[in-house]
Protein backbone atom coordinates (compact mmCIF):
# COMPACT_ATOMS: atom_id res chain seq x y z
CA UNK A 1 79.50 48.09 92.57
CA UNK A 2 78.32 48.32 96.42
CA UNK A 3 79.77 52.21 97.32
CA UNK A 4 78.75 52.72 100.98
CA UNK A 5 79.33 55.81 103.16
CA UNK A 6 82.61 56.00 105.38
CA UNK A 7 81.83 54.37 108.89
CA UNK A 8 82.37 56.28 112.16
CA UNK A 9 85.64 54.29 112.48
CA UNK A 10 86.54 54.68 109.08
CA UNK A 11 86.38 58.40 109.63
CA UNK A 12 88.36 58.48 112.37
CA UNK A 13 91.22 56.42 111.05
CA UNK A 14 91.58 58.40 107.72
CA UNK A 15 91.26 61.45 110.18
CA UNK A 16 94.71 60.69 111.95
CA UNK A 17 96.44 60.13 108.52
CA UNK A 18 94.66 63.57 107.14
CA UNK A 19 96.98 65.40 109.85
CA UNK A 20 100.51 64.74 107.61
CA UNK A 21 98.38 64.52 104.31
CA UNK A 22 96.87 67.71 104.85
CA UNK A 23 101.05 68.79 104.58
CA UNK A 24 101.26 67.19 101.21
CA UNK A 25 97.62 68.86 100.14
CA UNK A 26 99.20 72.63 100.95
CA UNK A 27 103.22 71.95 100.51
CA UNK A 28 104.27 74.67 98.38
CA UNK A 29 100.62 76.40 98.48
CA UNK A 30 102.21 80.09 99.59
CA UNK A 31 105.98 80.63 99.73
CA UNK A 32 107.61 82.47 102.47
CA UNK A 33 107.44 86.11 102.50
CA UNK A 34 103.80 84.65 101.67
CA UNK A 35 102.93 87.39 99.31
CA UNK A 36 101.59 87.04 95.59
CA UNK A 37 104.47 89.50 93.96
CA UNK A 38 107.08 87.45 95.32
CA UNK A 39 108.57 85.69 92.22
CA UNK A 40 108.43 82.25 94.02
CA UNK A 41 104.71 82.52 94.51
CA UNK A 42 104.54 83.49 90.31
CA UNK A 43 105.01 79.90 89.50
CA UNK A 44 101.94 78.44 91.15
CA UNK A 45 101.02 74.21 91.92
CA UNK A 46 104.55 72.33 91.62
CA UNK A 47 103.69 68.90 93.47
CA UNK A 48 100.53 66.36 92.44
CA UNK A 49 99.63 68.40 89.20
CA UNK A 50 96.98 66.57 87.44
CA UNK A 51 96.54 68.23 84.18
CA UNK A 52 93.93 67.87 81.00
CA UNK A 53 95.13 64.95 78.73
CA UNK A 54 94.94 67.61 75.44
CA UNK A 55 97.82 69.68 77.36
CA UNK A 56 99.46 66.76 78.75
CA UNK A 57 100.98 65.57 75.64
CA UNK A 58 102.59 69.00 75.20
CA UNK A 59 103.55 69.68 78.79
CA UNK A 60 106.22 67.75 81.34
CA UNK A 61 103.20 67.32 83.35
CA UNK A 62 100.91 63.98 83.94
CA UNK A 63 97.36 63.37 83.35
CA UNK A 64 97.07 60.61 85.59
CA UNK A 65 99.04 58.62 88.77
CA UNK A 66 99.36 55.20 89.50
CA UNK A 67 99.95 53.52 93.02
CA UNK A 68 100.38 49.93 93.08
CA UNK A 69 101.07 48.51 97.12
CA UNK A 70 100.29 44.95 98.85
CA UNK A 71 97.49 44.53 101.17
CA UNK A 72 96.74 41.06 103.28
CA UNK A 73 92.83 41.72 103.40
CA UNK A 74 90.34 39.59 106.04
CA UNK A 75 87.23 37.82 104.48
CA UNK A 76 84.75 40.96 104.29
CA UNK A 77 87.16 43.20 104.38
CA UNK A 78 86.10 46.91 103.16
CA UNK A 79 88.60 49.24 101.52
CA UNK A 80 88.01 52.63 102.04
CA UNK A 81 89.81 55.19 99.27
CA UNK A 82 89.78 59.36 99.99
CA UNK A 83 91.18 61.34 96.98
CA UNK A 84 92.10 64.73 98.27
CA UNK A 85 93.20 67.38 95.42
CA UNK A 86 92.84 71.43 95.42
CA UNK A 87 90.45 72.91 92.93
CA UNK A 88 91.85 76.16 91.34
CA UNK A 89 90.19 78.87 91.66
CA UNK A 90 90.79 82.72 89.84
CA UNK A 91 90.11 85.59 92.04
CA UNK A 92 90.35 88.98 90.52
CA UNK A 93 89.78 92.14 92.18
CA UNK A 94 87.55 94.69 91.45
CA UNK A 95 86.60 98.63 92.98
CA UNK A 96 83.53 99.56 93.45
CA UNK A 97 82.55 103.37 91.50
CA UNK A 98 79.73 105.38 93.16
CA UNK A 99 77.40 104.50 90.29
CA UNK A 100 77.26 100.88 91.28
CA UNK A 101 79.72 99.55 88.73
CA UNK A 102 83.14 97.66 89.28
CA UNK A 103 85.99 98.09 87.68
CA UNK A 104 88.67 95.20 87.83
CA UNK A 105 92.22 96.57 89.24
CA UNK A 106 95.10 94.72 89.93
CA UNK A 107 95.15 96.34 93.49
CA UNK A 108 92.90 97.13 96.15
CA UNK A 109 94.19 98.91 99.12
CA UNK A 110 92.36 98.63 102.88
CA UNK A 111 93.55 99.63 106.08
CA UNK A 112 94.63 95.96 107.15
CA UNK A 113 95.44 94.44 103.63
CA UNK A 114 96.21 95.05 100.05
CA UNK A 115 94.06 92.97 97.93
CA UNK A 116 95.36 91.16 94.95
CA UNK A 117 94.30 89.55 91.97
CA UNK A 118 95.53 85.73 93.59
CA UNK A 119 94.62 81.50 92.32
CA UNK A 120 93.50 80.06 95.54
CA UNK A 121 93.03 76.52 96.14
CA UNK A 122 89.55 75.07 97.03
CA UNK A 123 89.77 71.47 98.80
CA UNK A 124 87.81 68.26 96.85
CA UNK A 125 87.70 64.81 97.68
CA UNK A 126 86.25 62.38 96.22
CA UNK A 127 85.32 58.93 99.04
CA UNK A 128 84.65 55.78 97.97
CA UNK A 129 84.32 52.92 100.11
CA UNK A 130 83.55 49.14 98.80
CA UNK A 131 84.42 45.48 99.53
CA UNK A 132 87.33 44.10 98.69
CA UNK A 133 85.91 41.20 96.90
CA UNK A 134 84.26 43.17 94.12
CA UNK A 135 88.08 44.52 93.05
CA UNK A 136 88.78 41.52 91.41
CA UNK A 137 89.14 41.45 87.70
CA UNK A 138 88.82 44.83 85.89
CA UNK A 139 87.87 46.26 89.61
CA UNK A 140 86.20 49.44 89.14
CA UNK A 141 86.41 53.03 87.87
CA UNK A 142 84.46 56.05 89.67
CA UNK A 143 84.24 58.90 87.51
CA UNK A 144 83.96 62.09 89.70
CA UNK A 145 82.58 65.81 88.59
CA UNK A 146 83.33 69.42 90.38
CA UNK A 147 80.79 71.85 88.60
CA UNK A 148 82.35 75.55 87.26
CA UNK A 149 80.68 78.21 89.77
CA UNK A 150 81.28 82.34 90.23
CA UNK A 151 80.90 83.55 93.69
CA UNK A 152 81.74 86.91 94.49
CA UNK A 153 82.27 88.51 97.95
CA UNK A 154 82.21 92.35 99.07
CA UNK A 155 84.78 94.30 100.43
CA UNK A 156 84.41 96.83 102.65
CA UNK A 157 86.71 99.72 104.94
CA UNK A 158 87.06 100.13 108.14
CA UNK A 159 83.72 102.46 108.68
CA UNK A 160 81.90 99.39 106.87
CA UNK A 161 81.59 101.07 103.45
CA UNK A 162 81.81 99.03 100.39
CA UNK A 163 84.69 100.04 98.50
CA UNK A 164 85.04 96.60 96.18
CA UNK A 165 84.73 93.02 96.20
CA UNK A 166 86.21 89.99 94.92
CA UNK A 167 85.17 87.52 92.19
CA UNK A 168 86.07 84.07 92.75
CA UNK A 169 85.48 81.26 89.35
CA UNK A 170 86.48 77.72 89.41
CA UNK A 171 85.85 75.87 85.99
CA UNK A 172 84.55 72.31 86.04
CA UNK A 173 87.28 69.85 86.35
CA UNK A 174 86.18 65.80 85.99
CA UNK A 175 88.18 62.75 87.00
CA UNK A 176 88.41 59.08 87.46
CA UNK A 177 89.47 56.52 90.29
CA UNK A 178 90.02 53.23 88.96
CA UNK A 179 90.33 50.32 91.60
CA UNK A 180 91.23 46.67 91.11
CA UNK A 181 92.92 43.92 93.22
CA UNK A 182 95.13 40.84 91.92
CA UNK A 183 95.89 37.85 93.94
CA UNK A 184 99.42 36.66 94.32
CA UNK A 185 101.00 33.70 93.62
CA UNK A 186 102.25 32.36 97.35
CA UNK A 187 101.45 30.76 100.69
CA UNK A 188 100.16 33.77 101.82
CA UNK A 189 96.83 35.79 100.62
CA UNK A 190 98.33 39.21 99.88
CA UNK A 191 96.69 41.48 97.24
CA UNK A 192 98.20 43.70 94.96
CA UNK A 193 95.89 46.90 94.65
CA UNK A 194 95.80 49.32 91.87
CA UNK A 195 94.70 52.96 92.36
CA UNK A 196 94.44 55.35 89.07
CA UNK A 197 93.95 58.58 89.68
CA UNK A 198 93.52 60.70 86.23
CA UNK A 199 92.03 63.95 84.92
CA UNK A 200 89.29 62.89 82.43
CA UNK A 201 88.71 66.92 81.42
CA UNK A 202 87.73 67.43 77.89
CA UNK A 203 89.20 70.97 77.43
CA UNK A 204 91.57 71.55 74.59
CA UNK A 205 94.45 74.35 75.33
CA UNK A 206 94.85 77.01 72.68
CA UNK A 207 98.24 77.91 73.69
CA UNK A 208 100.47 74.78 74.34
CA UNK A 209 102.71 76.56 76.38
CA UNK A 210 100.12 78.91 78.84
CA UNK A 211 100.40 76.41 81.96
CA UNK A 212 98.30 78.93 83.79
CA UNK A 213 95.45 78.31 80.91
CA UNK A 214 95.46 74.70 82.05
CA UNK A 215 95.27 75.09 85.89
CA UNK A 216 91.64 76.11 86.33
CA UNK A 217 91.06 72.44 84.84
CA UNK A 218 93.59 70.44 86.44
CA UNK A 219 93.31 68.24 89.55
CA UNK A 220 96.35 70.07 92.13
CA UNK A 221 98.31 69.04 94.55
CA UNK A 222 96.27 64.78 93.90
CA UNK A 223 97.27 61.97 96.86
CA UNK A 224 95.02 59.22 98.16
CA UNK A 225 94.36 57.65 101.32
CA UNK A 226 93.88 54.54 101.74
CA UNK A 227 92.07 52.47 104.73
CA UNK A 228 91.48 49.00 105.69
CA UNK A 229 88.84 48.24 108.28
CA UNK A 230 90.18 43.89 108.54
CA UNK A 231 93.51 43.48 107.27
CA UNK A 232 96.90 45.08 107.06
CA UNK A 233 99.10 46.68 104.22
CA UNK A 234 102.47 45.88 103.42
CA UNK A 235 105.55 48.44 104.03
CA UNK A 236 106.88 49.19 100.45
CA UNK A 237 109.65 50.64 101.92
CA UNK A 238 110.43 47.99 104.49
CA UNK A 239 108.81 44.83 103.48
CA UNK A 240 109.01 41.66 104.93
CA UNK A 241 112.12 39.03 103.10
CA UNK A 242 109.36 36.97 101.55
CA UNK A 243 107.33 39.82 99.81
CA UNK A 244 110.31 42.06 97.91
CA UNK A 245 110.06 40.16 95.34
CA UNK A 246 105.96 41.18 95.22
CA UNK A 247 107.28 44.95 96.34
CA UNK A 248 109.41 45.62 93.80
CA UNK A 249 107.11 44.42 90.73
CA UNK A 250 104.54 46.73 91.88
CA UNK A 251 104.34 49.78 89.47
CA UNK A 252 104.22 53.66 91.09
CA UNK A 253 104.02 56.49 88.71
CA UNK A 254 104.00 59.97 90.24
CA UNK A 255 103.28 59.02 93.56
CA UNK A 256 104.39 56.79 96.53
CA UNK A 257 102.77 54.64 99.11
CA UNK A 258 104.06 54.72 102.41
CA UNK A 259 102.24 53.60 105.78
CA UNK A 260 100.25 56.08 107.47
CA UNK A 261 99.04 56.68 111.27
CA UNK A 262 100.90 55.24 114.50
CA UNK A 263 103.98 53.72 114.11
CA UNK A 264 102.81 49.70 114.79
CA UNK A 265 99.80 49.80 112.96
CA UNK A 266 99.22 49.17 109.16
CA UNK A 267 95.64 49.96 108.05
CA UNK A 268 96.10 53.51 106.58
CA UNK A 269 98.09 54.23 103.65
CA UNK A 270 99.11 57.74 101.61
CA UNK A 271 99.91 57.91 98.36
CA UNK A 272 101.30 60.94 97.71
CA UNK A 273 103.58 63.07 95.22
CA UNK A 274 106.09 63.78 97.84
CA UNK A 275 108.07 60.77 98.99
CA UNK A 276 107.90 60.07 102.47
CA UNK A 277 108.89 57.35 105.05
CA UNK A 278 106.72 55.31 106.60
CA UNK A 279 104.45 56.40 109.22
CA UNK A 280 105.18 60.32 108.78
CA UNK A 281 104.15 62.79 111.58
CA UNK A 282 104.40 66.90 111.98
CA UNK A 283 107.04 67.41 114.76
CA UNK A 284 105.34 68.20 117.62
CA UNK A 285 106.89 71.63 118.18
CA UNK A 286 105.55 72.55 114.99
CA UNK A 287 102.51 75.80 116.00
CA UNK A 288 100.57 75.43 112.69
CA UNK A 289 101.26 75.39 109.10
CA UNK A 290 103.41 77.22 107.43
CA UNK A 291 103.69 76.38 103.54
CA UNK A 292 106.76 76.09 102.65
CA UNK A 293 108.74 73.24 101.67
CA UNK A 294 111.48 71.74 103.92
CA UNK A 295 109.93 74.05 106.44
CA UNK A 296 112.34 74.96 109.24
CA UNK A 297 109.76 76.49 111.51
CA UNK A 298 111.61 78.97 114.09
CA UNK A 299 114.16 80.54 110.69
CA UNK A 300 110.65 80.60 108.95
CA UNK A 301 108.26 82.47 111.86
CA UNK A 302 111.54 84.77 112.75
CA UNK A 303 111.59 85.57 109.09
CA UNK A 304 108.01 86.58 109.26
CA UNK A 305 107.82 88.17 112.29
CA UNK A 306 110.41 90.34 110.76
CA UNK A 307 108.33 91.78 107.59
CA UNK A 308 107.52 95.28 107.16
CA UNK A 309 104.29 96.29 107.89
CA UNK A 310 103.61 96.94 104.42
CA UNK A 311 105.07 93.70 103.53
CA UNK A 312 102.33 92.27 105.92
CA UNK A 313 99.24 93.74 104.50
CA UNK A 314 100.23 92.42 101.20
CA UNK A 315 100.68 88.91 102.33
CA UNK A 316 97.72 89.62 104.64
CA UNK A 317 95.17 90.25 101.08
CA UNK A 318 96.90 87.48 99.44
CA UNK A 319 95.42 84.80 100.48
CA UNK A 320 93.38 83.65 104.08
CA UNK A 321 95.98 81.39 104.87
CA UNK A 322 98.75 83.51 104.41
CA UNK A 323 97.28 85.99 107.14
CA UNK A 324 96.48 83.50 109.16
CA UNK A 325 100.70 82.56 109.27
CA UNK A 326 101.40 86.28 109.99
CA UNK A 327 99.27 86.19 112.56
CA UNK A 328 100.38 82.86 113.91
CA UNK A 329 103.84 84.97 113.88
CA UNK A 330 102.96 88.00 115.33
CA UNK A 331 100.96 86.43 118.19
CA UNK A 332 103.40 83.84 119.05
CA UNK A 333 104.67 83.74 122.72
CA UNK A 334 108.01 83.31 123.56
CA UNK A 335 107.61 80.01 125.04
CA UNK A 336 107.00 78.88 121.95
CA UNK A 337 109.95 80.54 119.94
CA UNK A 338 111.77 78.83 122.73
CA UNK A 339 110.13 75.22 122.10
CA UNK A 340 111.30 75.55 118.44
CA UNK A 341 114.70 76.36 118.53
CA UNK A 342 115.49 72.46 118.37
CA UNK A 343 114.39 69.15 119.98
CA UNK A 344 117.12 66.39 120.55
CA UNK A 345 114.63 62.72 120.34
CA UNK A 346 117.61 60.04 119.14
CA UNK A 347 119.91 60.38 122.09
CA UNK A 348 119.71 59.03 125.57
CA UNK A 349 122.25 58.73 128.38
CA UNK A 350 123.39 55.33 129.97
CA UNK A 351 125.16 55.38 133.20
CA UNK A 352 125.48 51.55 133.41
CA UNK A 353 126.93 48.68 131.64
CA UNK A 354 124.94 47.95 128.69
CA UNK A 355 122.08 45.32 128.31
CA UNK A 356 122.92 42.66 125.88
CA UNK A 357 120.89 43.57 123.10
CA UNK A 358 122.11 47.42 123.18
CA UNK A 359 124.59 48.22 120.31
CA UNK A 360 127.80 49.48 121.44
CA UNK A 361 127.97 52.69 119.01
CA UNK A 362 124.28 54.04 121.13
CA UNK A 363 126.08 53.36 124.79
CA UNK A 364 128.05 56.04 125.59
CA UNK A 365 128.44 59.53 127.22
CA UNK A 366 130.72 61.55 125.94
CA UNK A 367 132.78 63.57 128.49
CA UNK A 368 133.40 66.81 125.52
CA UNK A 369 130.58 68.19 123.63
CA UNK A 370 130.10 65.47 120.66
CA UNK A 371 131.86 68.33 118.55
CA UNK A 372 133.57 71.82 119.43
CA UNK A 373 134.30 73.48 116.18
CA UNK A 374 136.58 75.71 117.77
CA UNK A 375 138.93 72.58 118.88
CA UNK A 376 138.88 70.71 115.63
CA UNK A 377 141.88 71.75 114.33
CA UNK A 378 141.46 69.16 111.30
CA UNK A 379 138.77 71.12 110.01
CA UNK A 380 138.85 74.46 108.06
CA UNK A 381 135.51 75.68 106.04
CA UNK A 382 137.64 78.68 104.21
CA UNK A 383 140.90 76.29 103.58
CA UNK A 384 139.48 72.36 103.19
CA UNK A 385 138.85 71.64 99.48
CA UNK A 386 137.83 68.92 97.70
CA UNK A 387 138.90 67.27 94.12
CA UNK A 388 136.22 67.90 90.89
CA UNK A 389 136.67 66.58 87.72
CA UNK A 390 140.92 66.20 88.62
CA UNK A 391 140.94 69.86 90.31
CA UNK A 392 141.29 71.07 93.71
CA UNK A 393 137.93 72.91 94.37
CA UNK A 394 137.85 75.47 97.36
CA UNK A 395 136.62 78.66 98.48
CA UNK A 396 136.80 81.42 95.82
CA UNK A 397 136.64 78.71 93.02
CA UNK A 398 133.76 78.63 90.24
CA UNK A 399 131.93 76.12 89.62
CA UNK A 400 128.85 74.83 87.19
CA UNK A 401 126.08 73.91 88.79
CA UNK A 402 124.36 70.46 88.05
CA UNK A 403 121.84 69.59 90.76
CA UNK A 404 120.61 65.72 90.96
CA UNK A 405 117.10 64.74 91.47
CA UNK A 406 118.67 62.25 94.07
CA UNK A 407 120.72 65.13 96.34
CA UNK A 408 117.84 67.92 95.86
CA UNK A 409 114.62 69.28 95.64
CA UNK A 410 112.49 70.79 93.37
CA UNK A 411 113.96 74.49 93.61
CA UNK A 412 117.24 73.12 93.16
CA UNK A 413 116.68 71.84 89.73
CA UNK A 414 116.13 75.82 88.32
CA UNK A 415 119.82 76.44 88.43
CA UNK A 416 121.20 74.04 86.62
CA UNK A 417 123.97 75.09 84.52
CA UNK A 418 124.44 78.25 86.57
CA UNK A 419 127.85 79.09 87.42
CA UNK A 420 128.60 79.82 91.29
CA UNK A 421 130.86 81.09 93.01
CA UNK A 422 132.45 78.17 96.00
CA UNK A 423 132.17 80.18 99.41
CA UNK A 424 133.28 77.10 101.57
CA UNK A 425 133.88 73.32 101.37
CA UNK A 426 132.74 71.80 104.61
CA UNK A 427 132.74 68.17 106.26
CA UNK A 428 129.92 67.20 108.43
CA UNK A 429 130.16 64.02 111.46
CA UNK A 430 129.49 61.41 108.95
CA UNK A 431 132.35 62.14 106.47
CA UNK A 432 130.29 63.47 104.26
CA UNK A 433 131.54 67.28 101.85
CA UNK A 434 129.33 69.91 101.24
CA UNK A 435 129.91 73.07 98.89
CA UNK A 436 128.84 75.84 99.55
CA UNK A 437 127.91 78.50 97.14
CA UNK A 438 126.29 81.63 96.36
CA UNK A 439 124.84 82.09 92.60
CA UNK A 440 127.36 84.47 90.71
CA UNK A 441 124.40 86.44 88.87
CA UNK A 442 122.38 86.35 92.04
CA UNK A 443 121.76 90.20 92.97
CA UNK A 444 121.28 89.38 96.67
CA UNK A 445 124.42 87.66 96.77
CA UNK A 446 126.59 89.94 98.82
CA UNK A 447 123.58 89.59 101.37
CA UNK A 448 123.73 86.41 101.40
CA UNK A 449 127.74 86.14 102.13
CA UNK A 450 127.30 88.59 104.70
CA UNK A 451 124.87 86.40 106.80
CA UNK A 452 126.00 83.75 105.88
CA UNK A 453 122.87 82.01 103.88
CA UNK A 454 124.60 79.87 100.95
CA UNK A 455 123.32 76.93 99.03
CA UNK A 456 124.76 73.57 99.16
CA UNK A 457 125.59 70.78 96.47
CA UNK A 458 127.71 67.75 97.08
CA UNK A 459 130.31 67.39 94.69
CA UNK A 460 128.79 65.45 91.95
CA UNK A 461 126.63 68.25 91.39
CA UNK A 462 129.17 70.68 89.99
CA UNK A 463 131.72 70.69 87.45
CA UNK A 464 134.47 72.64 88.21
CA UNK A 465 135.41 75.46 85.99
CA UNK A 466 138.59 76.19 83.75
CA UNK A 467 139.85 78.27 86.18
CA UNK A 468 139.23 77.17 89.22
């Protein structure tokens, strides 16, 4: 095996795809209101969990992911592979006595920030880079090692005074990337390439169901980048007629390739745990990252920006990237606020006949507003209804809640079987119905009805109730 350093190049390519990666590496990391009491925030690492293979068996979680794409390699060509994963690491707090000893609390308050006991994530990656042409056959397998270290860091007040300091310990976690090419059968000389990502750690849990036991040895939040310096992948998303055959055989297991980088080039590839489109990209209004999944960045920095002080400090000790969003929020200008509050990029306006190519459903301007809910008469939120298992369903109807992994996300999936109570049935443009609902043991619920903030299924994902 010839393993060579990443080239200038090489660097720089797997630098443009690290801008929507590092999304994937930190998507859930710290939940809006960003603070480690919040319940959300309690339930820590929910995308790219690589755990031990002794708690595998007896968890719903993987010790390994697969990615299988197509690549049409040149003679010589290198391949280039960055796995990027976070490294847990436990942070207690402790305060310092006058007699030089610490005592571990589970608070620590400062002037700025309250200090809490908090798992941050430590960035690893692991770079290999080798030619193609040794990948043949069995290919390869790197084994990689992050050592267990303590590192501890003092805290001190305003007037400089230590009052405390943190303890930070990561336990070794240990890995393997296994590589290996296939030819296929064809006029054309495609490669199918196989990357293994698994967690090769040796620990043994004592509790099978204490997930946060097996964290500290578990490879988070695991995707891969892949580069080509001669060649091109395929699209497995949008391949060419002759190669969907090819596509579809390949095998993906807790993960998904999709091309990375500039729309019209094909050299860069992420594998990730979240599914993505081809050639992903943060929107460009977006002022920095904010954590949170499906972000909608201006409800998300208003949200912030509207915290309690005291609600700030906490989020401000819980972690260096949750201060660094409330102060994104609290130092952002207006110009900005302004930039986010929506960008319109698939419409354009045609004042002429259209060219031949054009189709006829893009050439238009409308002379109304493409759609005035005050003058649509033929829809009604708090009247419409729609039928559920053979019953009308409308507002002030129950329902059973049975989110699909095809409509939903993640979140989603914890009420199942919840009964909810149907605040509106609403039809969007495209014909499609939405229910809206608020969750009937839900103590914030009246809140939410007031302003307005409901949750939406589509109606395969309830059952409609007895009486409804």
């Amino acid at each position: 095996m010839t393993t060579t350093a990443f080239t200038p190049g090489t660097e720089a390519r797997l630098a443009v795809a690290r801008q929507i990666a590092d999304t994937v590496l930190f998507e859930g990391y710290v939940l809006y209101p960003y603070r480690a009491s919040a319940a959300k925030n309690r339930l820590r690492w929910q995308f790219g969990v690589l755990v031990p293979p002794a708690w595998c068996a007896a968890a719903e979680e993987h010790d390994a992911q697969h990615t299988e794409c197509l690549m049409e390699p040149k003679n010589g060509a290198t391949l280039s592979v960055e796995v990027r994963l976070l490294h847990t690491r436990r942070r207690t707090v402790q305060q310092a006595h006058a007699d030089g000893t610490y005592e571990t609390v589970r608070e620590l308050h400062l002037e700025d920030r309250v200090l809490v006991p908090w798992d941050e994530g430590r960035e690893e990656k692991v770079e290999i880079a080798l030619p193609v042409a040794e990948l043949t056959g069995d290919g390869v397998t790197v084994p990689f090692t992050r050592a267990a270290a303590e590192e501890t860091e003092p805290v001190t007040d305003a007037d400089g005074r230590l009052v405390g300091r943190m303890v930070r310990r990561r336990e070794e976690i240990s890995g393997a990337v296994r590589l290996s090419t296939a030819e296929l059968d064809g006029p054309y000389r495609t490669q199918r390439l196989r990357v293994v990502v698994e967690n090769t750690s040796p620990w043994t849990p004592e509790d099978t169901d204490d997930r946060d036991a097996a964290l500290p040895y578990s490879l988070v939040a695991s995707h891969v980048l892949l580069h080509l310096d001669a060649g091109a992948f395929l699209s497995m998303t949008d391949p060419p007629e002759w190669a969907k055959g090819a596509v579809a055989a390949c095998r993906n297991l807790h993960t998904w390739p999709v091309l990375a980088g500039e729309p019209g080039r094909a050299d860069l590839v992420l594998s990730s745990p979240i599914i993505l489109e081809d050639h992903p990209a943060i929107a460009p209004e977006s002022p920095g990252a904010l954590y949170d999944a499906t972000e909608i960045d201006e409800i998300l920095a208003l949200r912030t920006i509207a915290l309690t002080d005291e609600e700030k400090r906490e989020a401000r000790g819980t972690d260096a990237r949750a201060a660094a969003v409330i102060e994104l929020a609290d130092t952002m200008p207006p110009e900005v606020l302004e930039r986010l509050h929506g960008a319109v990029r698939s419409l354009r306006e045609v004042t002429g006949p259209p060219d031949a190519g054009d189709d006829p459903q893009d050439v238009f301007r409308p002379e109304s507003p493409w759609w005035d809910p005050g003058g649509d008469t033929a829809v009604d939120p708090d009247r419409d209804h729609v039928t559920v298992d053979g019953r009308e369903v409308r507002a002030g109807c129950r329902v059973v809640l049975r989110p699909r992994l095809r409509h939903t996300d993640a979140q989603d999936l914890f009420l199942s079987g919840r009964s909810a109570l149907v605040e509106a049935v609403l039809h969007d443009v495209d014909g499609g119905v939405h229910i809206a609902v608020t969750v009937e043991d839900d103590p914030g619920a009246d809140i939410r009805r007031e302003q307005g903030r409901f949750l939406y299924f589509q109606p395969d994902e309830v059952e409609a109730l007895e009486d409804a």
